[in-house]
Protein backbone atom coordinates (compact mmCIF):
# COMPACT_ATOMS: atom_id res chain seq x y z
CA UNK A 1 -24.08 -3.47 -7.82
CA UNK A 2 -21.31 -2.78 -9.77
CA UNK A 3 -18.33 -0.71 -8.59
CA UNK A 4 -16.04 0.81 -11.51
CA UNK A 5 -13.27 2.26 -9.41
CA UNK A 6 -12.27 -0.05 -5.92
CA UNK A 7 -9.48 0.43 -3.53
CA UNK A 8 -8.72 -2.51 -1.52
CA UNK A 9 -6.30 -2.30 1.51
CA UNK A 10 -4.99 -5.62 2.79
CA UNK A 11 -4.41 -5.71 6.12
CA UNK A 12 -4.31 -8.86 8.83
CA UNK A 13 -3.13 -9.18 12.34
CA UNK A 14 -0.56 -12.25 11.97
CA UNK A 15 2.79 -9.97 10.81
CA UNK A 16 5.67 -12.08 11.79
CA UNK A 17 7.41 -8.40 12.29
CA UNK A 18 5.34 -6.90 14.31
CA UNK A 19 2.26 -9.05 14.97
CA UNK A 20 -1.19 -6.48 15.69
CA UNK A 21 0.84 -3.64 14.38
CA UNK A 22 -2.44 -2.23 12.36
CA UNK A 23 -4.57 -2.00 15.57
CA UNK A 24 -1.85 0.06 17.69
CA UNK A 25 -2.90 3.30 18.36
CA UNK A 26 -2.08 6.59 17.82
CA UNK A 27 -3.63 9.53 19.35
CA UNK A 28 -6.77 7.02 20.32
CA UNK A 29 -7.53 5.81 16.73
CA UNK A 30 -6.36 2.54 15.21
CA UNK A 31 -3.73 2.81 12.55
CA UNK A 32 -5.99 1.54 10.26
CA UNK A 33 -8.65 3.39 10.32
CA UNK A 34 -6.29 6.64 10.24
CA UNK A 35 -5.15 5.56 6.63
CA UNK A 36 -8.80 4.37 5.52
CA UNK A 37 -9.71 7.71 6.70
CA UNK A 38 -6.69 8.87 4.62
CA UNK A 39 -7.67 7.34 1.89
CA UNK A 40 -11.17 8.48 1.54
CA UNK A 41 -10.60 12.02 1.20
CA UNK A 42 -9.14 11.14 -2.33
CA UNK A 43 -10.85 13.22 -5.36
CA UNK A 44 -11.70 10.38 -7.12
CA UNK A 45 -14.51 8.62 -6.84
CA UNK A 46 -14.38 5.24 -5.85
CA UNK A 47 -15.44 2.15 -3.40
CA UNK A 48 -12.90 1.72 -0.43
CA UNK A 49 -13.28 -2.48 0.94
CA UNK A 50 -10.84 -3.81 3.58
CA UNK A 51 -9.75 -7.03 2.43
CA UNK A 52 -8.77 -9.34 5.15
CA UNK A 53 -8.33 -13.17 6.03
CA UNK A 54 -10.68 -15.37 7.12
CA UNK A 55 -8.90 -16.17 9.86
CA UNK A 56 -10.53 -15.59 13.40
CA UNK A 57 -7.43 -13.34 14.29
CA UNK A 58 -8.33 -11.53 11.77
CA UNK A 59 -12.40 -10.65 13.19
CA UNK A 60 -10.83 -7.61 15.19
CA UNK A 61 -9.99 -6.33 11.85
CA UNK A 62 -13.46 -6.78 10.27
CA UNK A 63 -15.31 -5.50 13.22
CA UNK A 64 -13.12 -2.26 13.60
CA UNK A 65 -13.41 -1.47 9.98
CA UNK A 66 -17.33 -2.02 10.37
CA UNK A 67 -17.26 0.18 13.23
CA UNK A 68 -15.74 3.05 11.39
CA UNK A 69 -17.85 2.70 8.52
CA UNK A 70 -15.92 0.83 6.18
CA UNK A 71 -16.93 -2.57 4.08
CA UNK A 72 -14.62 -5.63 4.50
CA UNK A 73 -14.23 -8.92 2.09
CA UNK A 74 -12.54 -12.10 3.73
CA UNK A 75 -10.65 -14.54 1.93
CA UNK A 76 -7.19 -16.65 1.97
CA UNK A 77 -4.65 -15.62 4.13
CA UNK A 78 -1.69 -16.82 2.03
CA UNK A 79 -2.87 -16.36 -1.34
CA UNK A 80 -3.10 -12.47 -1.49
CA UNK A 81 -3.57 -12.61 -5.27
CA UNK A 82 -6.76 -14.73 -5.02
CA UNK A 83 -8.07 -12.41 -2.45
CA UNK A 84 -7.77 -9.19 -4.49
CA UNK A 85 -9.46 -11.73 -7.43
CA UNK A 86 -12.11 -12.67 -5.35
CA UNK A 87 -13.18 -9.01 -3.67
CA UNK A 88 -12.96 -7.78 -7.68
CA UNK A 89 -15.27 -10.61 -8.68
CA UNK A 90 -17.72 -9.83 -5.21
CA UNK A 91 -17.71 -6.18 -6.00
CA UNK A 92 -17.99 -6.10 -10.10
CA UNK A 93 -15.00 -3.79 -10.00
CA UNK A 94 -13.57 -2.88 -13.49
CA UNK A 95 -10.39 -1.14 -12.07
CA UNK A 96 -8.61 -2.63 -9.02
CA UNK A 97 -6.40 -0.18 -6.66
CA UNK A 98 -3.74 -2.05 -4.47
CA UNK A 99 -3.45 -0.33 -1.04
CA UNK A 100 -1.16 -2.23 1.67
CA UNK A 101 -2.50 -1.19 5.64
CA UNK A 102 1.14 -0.45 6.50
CA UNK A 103 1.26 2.66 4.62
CA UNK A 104 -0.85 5.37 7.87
CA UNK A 105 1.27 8.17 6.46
CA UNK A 106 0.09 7.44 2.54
CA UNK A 107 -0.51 11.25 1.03
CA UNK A 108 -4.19 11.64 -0.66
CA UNK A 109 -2.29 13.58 -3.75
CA UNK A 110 -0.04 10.77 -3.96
CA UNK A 111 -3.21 8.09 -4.91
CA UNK A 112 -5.19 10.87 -6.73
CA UNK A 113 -1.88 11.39 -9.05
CA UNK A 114 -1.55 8.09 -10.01
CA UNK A 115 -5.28 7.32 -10.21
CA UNK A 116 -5.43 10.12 -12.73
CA UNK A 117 -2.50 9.13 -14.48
CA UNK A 118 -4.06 5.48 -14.91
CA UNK A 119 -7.28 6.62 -15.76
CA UNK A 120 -5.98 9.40 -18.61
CA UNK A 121 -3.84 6.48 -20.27
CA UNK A 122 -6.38 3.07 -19.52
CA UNK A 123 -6.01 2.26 -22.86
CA UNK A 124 -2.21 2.13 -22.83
CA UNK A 125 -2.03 -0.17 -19.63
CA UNK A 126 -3.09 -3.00 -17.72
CA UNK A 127 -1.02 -1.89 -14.84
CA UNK A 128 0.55 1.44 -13.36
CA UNK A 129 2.30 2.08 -9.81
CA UNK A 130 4.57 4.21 -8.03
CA UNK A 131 6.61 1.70 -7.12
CA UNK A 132 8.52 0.15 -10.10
CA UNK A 133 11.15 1.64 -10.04
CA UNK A 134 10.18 3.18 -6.47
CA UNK A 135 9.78 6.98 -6.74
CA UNK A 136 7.99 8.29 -3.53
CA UNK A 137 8.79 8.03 -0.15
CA UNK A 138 8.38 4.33 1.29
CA UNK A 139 5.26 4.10 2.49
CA UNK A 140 3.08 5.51 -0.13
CA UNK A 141 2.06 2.36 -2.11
CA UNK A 142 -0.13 2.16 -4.79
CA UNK A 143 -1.15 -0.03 -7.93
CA UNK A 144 -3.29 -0.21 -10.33
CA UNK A 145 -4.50 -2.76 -12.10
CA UNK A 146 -7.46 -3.51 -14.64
CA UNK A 147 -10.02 -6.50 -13.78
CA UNK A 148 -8.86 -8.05 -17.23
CA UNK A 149 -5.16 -8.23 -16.25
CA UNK A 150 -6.24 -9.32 -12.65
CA UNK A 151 -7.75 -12.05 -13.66
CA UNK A 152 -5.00 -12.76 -15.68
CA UNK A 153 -2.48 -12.87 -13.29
CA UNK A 154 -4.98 -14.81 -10.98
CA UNK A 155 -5.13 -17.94 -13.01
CA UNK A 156 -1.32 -17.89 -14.70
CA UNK A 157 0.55 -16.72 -11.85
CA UNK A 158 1.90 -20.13 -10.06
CA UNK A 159 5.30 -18.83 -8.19
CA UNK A 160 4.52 -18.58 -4.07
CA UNK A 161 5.99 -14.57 -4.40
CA UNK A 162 3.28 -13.70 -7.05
CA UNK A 163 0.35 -15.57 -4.86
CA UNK A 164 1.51 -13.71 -1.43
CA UNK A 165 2.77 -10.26 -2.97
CA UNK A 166 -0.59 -9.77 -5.27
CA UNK A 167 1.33 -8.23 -8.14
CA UNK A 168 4.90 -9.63 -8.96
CA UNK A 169 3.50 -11.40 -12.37
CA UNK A 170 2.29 -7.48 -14.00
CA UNK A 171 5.96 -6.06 -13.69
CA UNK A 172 8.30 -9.53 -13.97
CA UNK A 173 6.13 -9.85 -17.12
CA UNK A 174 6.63 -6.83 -19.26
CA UNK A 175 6.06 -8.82 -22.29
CA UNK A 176 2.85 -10.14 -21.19
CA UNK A 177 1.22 -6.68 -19.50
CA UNK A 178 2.09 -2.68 -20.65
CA UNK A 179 3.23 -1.61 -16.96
CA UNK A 180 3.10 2.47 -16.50
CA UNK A 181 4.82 4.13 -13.28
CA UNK A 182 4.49 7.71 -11.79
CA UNK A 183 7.12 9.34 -10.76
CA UNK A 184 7.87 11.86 -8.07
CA UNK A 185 6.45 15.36 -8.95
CA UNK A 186 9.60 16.68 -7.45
CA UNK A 187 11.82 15.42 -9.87
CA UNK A 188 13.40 13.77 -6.61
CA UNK A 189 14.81 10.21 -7.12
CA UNK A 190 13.93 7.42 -4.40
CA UNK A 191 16.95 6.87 -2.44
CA UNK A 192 15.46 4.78 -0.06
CA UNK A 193 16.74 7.26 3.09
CA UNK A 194 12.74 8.16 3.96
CA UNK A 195 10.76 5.63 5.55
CA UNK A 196 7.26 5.89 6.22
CA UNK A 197 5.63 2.66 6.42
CA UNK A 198 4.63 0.76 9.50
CA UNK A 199 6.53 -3.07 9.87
CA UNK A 200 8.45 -3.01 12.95
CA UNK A 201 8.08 -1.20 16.84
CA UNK A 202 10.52 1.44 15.37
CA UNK A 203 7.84 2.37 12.24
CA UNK A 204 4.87 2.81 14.69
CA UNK A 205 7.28 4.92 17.29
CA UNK A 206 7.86 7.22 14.26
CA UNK A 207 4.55 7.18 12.82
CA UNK A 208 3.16 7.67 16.00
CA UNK A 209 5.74 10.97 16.70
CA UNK A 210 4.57 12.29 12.97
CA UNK A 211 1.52 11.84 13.96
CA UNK A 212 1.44 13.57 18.02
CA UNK A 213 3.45 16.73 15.36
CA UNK A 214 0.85 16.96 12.99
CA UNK A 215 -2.49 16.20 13.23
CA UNK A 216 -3.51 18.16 15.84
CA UNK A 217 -2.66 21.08 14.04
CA UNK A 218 -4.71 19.44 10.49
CA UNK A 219 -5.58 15.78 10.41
CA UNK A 220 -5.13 16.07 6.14
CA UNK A 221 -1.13 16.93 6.46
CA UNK A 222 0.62 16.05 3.62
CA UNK A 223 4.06 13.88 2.40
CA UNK A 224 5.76 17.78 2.25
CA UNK A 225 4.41 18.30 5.84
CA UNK A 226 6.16 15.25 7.10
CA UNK A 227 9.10 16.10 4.92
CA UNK A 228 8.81 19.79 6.38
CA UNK A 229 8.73 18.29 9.98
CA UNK A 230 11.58 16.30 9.54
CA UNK A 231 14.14 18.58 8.75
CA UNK A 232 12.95 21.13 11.27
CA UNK A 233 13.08 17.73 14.05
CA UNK A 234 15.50 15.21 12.66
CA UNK A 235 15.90 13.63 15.65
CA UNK A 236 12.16 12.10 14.81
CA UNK A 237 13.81 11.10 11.30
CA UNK A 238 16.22 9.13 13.14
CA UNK A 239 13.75 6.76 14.98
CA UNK A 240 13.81 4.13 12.72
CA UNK A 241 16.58 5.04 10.13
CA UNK A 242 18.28 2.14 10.57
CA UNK A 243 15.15 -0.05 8.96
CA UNK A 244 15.42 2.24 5.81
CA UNK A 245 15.30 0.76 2.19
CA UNK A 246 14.37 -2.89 4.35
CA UNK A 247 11.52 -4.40 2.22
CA UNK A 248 10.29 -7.93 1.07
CA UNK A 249 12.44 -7.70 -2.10
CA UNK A 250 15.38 -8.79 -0.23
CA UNK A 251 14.55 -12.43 0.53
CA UNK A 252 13.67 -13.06 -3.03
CA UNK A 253 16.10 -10.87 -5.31
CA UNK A 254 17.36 -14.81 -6.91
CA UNK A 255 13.70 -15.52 -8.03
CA UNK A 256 12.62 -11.85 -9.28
CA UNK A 257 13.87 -10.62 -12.63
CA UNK A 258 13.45 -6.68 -12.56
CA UNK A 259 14.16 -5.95 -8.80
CA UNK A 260 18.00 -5.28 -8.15
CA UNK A 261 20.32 -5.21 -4.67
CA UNK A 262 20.48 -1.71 -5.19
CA UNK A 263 16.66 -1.39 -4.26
CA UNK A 264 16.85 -3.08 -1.61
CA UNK A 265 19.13 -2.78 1.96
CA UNK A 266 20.12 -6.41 2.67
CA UNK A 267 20.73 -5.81 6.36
């Protein structure tokens, strides 16, 4: 059966970070399934698969998921692009949404907005994100991509970066794909001071504090409600400052074209 519209989230247990980080818990629920949950309250309509290795480290992840309702594809553990290739193919998707699991605080406005804005202008591109340049708060990933320009990538794309990182060969290659980005509703700029994504034991102590704060009082709180909580506690904004603006960029800015230092802390 084919599915038009489907959001994959990568997610596997090996992080040479923070190894398992996905499966820590917060208020007796798996990170992971707190953003899949996340993620399917989205307006749009679409498929939601949980694309892991095929690794046996990586079962835990595939029988979680299963146990919370959601589908899973395996496939290489390396070669991220071939993975998202491969669940497209399996799933007869048409459009392709890029979800990384390390993003339990994503906002369900945030992927609605730039699903909408991808679907208004599908014509006009083979690729849209948030992220190039970087416009919300880290931790709220997503790309888009259509199954023509996935496939694409998947058989041109030869560098190691744009096998492990999925997407690196839509935006280095503006000549070969129309790239969109959405920017912050706000008008704010990213300045790389908010960090929201889970990589190290300092991400999961402050997701796990936003978390304890908020969903109690409604499990579908918002990026304003964290932003909201943050200046009212700022001692929770602290926790894991010092990891702000540190991202994968860093280790490859002399192979990638379009990223600069200034998007990047290099401590």
């Amino acid at each position: 059966m084919s599915n038009p519209l489907l959001i994959l989230v990568q997610a596997r247990m090996n992080s040479s970070r923070f190894p398992g980080k996905i499966m820590k818990e917060v208020l007796g629920i798996p990170l992971l399934v707190h953003q899949l949950n996340r993620i399917a309250r989205i307006k749009t309509l679409a498929k939601i698969v949980v694309i892991t290795s095929d690794q046996p480290s990586d079962d835990i992840i595939e029988s979680t998921s299963i146990k919370f309702g959601y589908e899973v594809f395996r496939g290489s553990l390396l070669d991220l692009l071939d993975r998202h290739y491969q669940a497209a193919v399996f799933y007869q998707a048409s459009t392709i949404v890029k979800i990384p699991s390390d993003c339990p605080l994503i906002d369900t406005a945030v992927i609605d907005r730039v699903l909408s804005y991808y679907l208004k202008n599908e014509q006009s591109f083979d690729y849209v994100s948030n992220l190039h340049p970087a416009s919300y708060p880290d931790g709220n990933d997503v790309e888009i991509m259509s199954f023509k320009a996935l496939e694409r990538a998947w058989k041109e794309a030869d560098r190691p970066l744009e096998r492990e990182h999925t997407t690196p060969y839509f935006w280095e290659n503006p000549d070969l794909f129309s790239v969109g980005n959405v920017v912050w509703e706000t008008g704010f700029s990213y300045d790389m001071s908010h960090r929201f994504t889970l990589d190290y034991p300092e991400d999961y102590e402050f997701i796990n504090k936003v978390y304890e704060k908020l969903y109690p009082i409604n499990p579908r709180f918002t990026l304003k409600d964290i932003l909201d909580l943050l200046v009212f506690e700022p001692e929770i904004f602290q926790i894991n400052q010092s990891l702000a603006g540190v991202n994968w960029y860093r280790n490859h800015l002399e192979e990638l074209k379009t990223i600069l230092p200034s998007q990047t802390n290099l401590s």
